[in-house]
C-alpha atoms as a PDB file:
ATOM      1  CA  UNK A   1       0.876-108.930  67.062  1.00  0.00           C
ATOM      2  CA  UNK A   2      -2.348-110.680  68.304  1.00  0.00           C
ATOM      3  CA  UNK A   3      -0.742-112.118  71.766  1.00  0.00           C
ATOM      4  CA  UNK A   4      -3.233-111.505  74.643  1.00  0.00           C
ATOM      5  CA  UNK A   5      -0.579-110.056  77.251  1.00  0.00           C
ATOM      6  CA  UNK A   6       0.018-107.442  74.262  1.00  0.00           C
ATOM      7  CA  UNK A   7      -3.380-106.596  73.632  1.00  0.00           C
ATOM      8  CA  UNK A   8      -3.986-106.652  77.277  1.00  0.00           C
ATOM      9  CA  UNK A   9      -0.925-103.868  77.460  1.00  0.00           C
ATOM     10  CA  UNK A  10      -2.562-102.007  74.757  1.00  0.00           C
ATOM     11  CA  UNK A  11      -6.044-101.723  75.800  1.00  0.00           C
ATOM     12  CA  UNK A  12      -4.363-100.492  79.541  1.00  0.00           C
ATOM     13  CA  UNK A  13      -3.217 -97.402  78.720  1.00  0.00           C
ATOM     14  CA  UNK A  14       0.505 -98.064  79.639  1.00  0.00           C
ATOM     15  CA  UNK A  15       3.300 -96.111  77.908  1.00  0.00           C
ATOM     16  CA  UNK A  16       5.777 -98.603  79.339  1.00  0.00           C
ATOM     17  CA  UNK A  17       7.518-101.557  77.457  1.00  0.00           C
ATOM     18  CA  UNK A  18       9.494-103.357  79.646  1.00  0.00           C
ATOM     19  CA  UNK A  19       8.312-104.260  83.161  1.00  0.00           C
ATOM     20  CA  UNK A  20       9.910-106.849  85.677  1.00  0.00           C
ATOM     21  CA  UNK A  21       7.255-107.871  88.253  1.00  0.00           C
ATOM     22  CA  UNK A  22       4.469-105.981  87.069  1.00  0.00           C
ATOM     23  CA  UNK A  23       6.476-102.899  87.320  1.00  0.00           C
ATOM     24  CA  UNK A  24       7.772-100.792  84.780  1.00  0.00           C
ATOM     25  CA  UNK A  25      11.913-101.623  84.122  1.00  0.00           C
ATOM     26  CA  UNK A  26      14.133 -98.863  84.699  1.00  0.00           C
ATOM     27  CA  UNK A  27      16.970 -98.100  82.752  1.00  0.00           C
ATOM     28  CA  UNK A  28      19.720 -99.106  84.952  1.00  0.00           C
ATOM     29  CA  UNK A  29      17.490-102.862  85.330  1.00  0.00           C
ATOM     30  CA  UNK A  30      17.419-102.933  81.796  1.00  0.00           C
ATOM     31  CA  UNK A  31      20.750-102.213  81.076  1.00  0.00           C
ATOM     32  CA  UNK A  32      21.723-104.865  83.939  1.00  0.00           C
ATOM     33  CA  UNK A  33      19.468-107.833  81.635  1.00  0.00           C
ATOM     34  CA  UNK A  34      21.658-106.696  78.695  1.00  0.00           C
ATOM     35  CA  UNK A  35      24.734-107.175  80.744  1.00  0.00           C
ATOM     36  CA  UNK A  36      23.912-110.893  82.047  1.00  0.00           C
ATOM     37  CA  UNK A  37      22.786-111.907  78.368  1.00  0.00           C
ATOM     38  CA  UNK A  38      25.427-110.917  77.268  1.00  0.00           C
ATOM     39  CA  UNK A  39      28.172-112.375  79.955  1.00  0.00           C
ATOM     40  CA  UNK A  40      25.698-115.288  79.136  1.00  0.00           C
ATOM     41  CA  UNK A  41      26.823-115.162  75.277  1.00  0.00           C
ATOM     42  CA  UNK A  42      30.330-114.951  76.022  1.00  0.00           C
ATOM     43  CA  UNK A  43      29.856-111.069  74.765  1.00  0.00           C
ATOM     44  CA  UNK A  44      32.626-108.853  76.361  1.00  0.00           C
ATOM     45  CA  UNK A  45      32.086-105.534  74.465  1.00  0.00           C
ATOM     46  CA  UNK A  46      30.143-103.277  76.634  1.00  0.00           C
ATOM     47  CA  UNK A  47      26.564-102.932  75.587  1.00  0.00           C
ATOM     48  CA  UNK A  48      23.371-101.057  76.886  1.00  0.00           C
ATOM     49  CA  UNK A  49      20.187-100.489  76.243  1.00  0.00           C
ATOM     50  CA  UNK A  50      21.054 -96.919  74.110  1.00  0.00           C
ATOM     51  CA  UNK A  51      23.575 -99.139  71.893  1.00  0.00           C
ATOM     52  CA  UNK A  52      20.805-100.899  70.329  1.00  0.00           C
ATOM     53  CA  UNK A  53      20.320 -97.470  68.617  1.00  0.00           C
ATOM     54  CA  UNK A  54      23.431 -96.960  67.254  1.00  0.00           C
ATOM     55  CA  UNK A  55      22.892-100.534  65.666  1.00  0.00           C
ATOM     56  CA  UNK A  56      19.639 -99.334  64.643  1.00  0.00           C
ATOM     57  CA  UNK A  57      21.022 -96.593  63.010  1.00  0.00           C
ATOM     58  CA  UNK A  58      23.970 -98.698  61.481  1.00  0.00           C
ATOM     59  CA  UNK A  59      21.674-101.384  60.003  1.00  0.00           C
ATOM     60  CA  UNK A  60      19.787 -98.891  58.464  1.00  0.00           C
ATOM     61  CA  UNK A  61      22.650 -97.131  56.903  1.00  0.00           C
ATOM     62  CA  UNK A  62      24.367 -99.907  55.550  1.00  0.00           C
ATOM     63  CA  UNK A  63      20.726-101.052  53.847  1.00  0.00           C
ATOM     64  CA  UNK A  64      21.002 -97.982  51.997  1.00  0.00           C
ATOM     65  CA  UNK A  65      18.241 -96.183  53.729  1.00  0.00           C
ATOM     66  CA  UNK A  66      18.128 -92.504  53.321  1.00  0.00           C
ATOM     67  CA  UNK A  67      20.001 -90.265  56.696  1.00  0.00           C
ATOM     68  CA  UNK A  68      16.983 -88.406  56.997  1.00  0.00           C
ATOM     69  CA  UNK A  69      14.957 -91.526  56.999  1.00  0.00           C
ATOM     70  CA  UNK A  70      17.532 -92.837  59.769  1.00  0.00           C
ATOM     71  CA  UNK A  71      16.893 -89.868  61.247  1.00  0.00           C
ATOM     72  CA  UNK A  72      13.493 -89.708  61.411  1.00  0.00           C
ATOM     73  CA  UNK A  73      13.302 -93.464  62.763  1.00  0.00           C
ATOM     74  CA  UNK A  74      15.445 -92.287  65.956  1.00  0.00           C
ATOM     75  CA  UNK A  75      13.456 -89.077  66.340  1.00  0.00           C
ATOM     76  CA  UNK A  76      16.202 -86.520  66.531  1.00  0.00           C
ATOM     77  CA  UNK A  77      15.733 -82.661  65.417  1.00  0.00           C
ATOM     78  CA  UNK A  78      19.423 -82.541  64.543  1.00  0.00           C
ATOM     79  CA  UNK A  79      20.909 -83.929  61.396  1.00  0.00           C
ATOM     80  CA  UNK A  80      23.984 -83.776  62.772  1.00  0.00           C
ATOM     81  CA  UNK A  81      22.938 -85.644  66.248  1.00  0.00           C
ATOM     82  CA  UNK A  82      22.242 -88.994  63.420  1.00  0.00           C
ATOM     83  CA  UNK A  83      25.706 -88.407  61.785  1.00  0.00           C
ATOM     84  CA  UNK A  84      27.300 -89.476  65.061  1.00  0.00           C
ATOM     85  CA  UNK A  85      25.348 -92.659  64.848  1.00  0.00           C
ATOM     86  CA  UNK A  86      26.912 -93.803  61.542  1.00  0.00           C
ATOM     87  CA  UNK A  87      30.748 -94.630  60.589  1.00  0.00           C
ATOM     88  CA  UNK A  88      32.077 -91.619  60.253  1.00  0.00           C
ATOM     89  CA  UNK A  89      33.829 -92.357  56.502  1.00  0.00           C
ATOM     90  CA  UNK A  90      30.663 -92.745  55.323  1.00  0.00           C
ATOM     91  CA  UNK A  91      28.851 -89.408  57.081  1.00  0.00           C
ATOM     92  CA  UNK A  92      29.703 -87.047  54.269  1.00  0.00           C
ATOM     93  CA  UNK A  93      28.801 -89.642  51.381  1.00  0.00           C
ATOM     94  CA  UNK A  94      25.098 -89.939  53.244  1.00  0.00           C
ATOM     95  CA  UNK A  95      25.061 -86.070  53.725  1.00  0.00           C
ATOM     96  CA  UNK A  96      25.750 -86.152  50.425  1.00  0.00           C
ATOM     97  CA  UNK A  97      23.849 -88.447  48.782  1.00  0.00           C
ATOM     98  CA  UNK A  98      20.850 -86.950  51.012  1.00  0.00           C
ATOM     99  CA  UNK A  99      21.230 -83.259  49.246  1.00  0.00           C
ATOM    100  CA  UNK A 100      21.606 -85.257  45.835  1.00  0.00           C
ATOM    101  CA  UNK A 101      17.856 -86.707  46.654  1.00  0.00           C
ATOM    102  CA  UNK A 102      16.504 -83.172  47.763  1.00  0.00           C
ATOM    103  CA  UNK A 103      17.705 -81.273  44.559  1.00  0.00           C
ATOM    104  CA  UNK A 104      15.955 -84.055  42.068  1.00  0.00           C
END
């Protein structure tokens, strides 16, 4: 992406993403932005920031991306820490299909 405000981010040095008045957002002030977009959308589910990865992780799965892929992507050490991120009917197929990939 070639937008100056991102290549000015870039070329700063910051580690941040979000920022609300030139300071970096905090969790909670993200996760308050979620929560008026979505009252907004007529959304009543609960959602948060740390949902979007459990979509994330669902999306991928249901594309038919590899587990270990998935769980590379959300940078966990555990295996078992990604199962909990996809339906759990389909957790032993992936494990599955994952050792079927590894023994070809």
């Amino acid at each position: 992406m070639h937008h100056p405000v991102v290549e000015e981010w870039r070329n700063s040095g910051h580690s941040e993403v979000f920022f609300e008045n030139n300071r970096p957002l905090t969790k909670a002030a993200l996760n308050r932005i979620i929560k008026n977009l979505c009252l907004e959308a007529g959304i009543q589910k609960t959602v948060t920031a740390h949902s979007f990865r459990h979509t994330t992780a669902y999306l991928m799965q249901s594309s038919g991306i590899d587990i270990i892929a998935i769980k590379r992507q959300l940078r966990h050490k555990q295996l078992s820490t990604t199962l909990r991120y996809v339906p759990p009917v389909d957790a032993a197929k992936l494990l599955n299909d994952a050792c079927s990939d590894l023994l070809q």
